[in-house]
C-alpha atoms as a PDB file:
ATOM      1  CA  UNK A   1    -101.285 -30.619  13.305  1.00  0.00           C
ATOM      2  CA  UNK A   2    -103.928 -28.677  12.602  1.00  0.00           C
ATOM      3  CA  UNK A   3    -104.767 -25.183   9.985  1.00  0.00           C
ATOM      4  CA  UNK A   4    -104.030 -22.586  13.102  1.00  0.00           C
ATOM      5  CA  UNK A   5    -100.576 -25.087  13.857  1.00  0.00           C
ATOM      6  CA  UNK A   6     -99.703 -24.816  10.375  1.00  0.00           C
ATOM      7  CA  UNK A   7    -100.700 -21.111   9.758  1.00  0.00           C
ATOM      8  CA  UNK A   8     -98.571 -20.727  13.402  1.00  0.00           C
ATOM      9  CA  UNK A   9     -95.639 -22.673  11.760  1.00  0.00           C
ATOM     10  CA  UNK A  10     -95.507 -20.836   8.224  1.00  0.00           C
ATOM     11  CA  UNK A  11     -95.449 -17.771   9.862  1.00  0.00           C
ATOM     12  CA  UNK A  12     -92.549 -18.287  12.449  1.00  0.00           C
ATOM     13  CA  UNK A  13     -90.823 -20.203   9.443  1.00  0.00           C
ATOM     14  CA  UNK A  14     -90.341 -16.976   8.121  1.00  0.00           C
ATOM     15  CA  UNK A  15     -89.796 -14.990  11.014  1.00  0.00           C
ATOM     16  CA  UNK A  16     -86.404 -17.711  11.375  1.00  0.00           C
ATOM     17  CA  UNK A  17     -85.831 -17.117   7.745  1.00  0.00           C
ATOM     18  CA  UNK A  18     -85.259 -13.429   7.875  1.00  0.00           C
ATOM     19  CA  UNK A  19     -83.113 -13.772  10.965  1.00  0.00           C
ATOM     20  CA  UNK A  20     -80.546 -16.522   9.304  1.00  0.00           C
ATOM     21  CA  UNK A  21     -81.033 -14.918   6.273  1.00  0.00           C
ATOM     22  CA  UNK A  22     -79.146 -11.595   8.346  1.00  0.00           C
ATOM     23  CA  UNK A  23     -76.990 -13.392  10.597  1.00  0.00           C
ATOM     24  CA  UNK A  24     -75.584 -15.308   7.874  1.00  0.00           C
ATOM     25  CA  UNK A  25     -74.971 -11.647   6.010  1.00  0.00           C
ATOM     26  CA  UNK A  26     -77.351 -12.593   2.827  1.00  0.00           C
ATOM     27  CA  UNK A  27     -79.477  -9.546   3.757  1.00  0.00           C
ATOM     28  CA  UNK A  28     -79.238  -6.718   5.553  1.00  0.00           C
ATOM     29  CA  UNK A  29     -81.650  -5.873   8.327  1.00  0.00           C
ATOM     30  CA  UNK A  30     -82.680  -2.651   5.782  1.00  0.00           C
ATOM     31  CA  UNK A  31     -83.212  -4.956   3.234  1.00  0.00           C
ATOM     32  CA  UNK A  32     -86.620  -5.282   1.915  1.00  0.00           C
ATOM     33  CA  UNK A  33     -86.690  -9.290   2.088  1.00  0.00           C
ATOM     34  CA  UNK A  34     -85.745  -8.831   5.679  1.00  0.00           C
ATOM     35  CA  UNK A  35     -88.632  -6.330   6.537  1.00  0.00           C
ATOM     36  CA  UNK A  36     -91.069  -8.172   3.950  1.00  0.00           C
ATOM     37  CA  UNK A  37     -90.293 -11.690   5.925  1.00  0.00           C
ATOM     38  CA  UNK A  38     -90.762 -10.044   9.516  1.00  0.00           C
ATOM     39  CA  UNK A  39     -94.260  -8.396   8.843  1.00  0.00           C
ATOM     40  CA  UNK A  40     -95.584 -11.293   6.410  1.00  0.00           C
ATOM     41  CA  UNK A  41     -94.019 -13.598   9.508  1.00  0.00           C
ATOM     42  CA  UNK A  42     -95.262 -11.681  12.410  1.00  0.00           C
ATOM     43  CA  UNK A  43     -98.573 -10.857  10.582  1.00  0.00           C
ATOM     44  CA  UNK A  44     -99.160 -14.606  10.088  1.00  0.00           C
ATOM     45  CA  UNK A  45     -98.058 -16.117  13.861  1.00  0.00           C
ATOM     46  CA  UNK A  46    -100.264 -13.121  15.313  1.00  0.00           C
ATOM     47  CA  UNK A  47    -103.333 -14.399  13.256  1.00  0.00           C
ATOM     48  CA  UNK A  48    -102.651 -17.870  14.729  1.00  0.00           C
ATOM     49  CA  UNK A  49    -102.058 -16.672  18.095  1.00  0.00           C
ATOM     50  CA  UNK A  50    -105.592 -15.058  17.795  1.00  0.00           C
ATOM     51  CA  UNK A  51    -107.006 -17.997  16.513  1.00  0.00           C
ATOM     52  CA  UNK A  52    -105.482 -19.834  19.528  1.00  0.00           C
ATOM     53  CA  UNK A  53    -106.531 -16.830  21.586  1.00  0.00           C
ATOM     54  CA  UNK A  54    -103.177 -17.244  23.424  1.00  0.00           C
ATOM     55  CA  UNK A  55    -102.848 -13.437  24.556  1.00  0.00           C
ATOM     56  CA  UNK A  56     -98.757 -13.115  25.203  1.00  0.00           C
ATOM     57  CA  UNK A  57     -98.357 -14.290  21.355  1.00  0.00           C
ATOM     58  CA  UNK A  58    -100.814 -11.695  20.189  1.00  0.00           C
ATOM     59  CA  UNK A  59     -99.174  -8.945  21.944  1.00  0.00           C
ATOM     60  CA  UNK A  60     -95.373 -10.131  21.116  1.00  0.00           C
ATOM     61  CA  UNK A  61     -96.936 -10.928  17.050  1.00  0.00           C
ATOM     62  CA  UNK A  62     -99.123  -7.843  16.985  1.00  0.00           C
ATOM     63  CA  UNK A  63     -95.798  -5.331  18.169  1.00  0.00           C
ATOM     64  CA  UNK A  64     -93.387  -7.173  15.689  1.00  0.00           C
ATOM     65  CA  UNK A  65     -95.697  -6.878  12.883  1.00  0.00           C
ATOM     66  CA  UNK A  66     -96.661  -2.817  13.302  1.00  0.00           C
ATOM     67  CA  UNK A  67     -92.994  -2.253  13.806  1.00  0.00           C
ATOM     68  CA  UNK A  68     -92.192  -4.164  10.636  1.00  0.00           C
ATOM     69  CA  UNK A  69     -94.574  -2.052   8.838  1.00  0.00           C
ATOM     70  CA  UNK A  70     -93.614   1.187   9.684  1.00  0.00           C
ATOM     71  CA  UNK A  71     -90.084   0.164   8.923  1.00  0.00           C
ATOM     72  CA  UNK A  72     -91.584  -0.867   5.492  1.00  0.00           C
ATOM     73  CA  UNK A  73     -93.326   2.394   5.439  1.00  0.00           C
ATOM     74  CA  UNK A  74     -90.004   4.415   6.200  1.00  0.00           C
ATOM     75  CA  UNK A  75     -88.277   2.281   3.137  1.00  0.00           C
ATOM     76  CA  UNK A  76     -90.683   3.006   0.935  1.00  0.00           C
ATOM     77  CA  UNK A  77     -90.306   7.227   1.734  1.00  0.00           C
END
């Protein structure tokens, strides 16, 4: 494997997390680990996917991780 594999990995890794993390009712989906782990995750497998150039991955990565902010904005308010 190589850094954009690993950066790809790390940041799905945590995408998984917060969704186990919620199914398993240890967090809430308005809980900030759960909104911290989807934009760090999403943030980190769209940076991959851009390194990769792989254009579906961007898009999917890219949507996740604005939504995840403005969620995180909205908490914050």
């Amino acid at each position: 494997m190589n850094l954009t594999d690993w950066i790809g990995f790390i940041g799905v890794a945590l995408i998984l997390l917060a969704y186990i993390l919620n199914v398993s009712n240890r967090i809430s989906n308005t809980h900030m680990a759960f909104i911290l782990l989807n934009f760090i995750g999403a943030s980190t497998a769209c940076f991959a996917s851009v390194l990769l150039n792989y254009w579906p991955f961007i898009i999917l990565e890219g949507v996740w991780a604005f939504v995840s902010l403005l969620t995180l904005f909205r908490f914050k308010k």
